[in-house]
N, C-alpha and C. Protein backbone atom coordinates (compact mmCIF):
# COMPACT_ATOMS: atom_id res chain seq x y z
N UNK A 1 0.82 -1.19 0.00
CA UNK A 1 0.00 0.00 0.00
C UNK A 1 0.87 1.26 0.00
N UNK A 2 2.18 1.08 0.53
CA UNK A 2 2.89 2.40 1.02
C UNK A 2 3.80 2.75 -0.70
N UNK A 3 3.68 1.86 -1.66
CA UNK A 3 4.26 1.84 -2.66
C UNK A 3 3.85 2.72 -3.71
N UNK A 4 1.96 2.02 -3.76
CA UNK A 4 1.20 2.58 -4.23
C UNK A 4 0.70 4.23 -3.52
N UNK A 5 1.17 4.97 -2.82
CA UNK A 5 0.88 6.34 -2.05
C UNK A 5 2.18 6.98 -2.62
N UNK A 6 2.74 6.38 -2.78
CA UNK A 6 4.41 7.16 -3.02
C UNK A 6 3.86 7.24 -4.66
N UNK A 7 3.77 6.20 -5.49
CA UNK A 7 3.18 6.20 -6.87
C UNK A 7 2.10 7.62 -7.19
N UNK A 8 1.01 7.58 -6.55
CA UNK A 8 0.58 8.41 -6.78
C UNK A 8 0.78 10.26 -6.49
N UNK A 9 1.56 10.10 -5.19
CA UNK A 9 1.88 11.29 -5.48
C UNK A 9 3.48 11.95 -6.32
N UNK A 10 3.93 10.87 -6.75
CA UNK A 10 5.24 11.43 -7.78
C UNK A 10 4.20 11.22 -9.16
N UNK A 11 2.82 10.63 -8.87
CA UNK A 11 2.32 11.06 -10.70
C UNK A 11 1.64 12.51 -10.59
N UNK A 12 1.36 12.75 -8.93
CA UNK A 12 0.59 14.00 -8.84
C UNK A 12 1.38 15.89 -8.89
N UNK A 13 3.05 15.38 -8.82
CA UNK A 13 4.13 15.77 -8.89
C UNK A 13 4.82 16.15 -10.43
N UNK A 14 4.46 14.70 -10.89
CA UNK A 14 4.72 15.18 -12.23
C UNK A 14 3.86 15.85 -13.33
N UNK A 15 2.52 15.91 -12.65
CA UNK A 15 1.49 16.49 -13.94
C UNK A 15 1.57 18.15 -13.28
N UNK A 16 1.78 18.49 -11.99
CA UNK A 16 2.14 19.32 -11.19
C UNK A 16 2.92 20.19 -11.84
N UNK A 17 4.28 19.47 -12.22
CA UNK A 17 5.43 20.35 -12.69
C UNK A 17 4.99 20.58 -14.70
N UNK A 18 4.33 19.52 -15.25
CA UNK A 18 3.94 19.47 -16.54
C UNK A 18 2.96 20.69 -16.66
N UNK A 19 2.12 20.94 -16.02
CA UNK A 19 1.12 21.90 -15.67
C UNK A 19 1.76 23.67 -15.71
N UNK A 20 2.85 23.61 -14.93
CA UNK A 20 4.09 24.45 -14.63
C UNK A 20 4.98 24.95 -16.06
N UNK A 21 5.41 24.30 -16.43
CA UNK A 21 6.14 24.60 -17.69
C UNK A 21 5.21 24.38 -18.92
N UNK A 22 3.98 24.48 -19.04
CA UNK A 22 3.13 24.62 -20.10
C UNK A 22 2.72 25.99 -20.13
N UNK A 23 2.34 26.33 -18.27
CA UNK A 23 1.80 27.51 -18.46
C UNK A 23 3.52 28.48 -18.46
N UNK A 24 4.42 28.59 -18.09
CA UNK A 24 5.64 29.26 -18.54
C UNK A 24 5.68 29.41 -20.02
N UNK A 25 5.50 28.03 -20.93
CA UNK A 25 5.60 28.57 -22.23
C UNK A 25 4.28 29.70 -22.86
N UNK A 26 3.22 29.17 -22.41
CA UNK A 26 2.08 29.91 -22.93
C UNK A 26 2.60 31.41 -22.33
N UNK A 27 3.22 31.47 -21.58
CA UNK A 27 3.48 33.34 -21.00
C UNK A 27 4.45 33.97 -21.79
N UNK A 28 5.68 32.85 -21.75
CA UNK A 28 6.49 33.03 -23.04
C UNK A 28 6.12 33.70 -24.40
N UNK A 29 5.61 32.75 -25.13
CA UNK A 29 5.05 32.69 -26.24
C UNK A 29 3.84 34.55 -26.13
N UNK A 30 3.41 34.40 -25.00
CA UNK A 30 2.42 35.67 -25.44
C UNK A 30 3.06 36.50 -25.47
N UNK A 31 4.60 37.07 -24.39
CA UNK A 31 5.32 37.98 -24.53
C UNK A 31 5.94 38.11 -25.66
N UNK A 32 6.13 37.38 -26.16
CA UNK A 32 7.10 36.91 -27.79
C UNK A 32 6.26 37.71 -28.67
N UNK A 33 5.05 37.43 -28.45
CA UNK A 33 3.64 37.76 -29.66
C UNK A 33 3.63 39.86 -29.28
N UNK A 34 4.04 39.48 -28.10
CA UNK A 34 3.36 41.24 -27.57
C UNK A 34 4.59 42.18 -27.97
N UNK A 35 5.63 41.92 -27.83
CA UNK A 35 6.74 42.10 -28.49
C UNK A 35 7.04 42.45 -29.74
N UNK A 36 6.62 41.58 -30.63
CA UNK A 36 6.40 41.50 -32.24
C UNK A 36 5.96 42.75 -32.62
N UNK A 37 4.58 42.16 -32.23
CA UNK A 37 3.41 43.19 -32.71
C UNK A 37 3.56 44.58 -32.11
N UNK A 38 4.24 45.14 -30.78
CA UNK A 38 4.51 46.35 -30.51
C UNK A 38 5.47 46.71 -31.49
N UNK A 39 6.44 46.04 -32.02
CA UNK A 39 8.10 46.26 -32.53
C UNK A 39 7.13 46.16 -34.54
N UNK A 40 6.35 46.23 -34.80
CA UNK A 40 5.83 46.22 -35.80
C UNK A 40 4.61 47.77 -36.01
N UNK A 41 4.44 48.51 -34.61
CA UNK A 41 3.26 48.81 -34.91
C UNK A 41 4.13 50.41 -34.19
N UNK A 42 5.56 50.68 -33.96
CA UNK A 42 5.98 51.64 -33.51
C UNK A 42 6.50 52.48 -35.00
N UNK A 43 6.78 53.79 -35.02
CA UNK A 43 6.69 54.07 -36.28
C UNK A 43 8.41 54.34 -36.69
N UNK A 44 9.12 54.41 -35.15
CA UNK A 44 10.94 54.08 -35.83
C UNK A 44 11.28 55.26 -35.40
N UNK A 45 12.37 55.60 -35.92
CA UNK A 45 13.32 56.68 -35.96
C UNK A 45 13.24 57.61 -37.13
N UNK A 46 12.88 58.25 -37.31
CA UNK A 46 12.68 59.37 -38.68
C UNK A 46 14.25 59.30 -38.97
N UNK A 47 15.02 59.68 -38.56
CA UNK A 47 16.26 59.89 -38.70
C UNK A 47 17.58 59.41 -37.85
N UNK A 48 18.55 58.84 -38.56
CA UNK A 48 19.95 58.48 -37.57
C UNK A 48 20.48 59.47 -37.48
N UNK A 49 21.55 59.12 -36.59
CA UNK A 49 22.70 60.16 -36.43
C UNK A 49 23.46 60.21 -37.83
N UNK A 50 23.71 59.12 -38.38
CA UNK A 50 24.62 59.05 -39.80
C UNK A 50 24.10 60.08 -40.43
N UNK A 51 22.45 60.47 -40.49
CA UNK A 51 22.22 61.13 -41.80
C UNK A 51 22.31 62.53 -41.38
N UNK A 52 22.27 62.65 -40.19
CA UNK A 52 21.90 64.51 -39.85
C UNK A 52 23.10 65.20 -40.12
N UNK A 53 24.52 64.20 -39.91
CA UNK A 53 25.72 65.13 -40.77
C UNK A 53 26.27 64.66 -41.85
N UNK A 54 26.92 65.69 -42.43
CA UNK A 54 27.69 65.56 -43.71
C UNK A 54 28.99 64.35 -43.28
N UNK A 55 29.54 63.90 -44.37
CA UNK A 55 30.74 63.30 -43.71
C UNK A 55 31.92 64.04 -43.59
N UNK A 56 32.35 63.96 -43.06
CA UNK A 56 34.12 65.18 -43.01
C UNK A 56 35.06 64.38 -44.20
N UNK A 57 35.92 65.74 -44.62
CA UNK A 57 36.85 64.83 -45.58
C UNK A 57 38.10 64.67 -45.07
């Protein structure tokens, strides 16, 4: 009996930690997405430093 108690809670352990790193990726993955789409929807830099001067000779 004491075999079967240990069994069940290292399966209740492992869906535990499976549960854990599913929801890490799903947070992942949305930051990834939120990221994107901010870095797609900003309008940039009008201008560098390269262009505002002439080059020296």
């Amino acid at each position: 009996m004491f075999e079967y108690e240990l069994q069940k809670i290292n399966a209740a352990e492992f869906i535990r930690r499976a549960d854990h790193q599913r929801l890490v990726r799903e947070i992942r993955t949305a930051r990834r997405q939120a990221r994107r789409a901010a870095r797609k929807d900003r309008k940039g830099r009008v201008s560098t430093p390269h262009d505002r001067f002439a080059r020296a000779a």
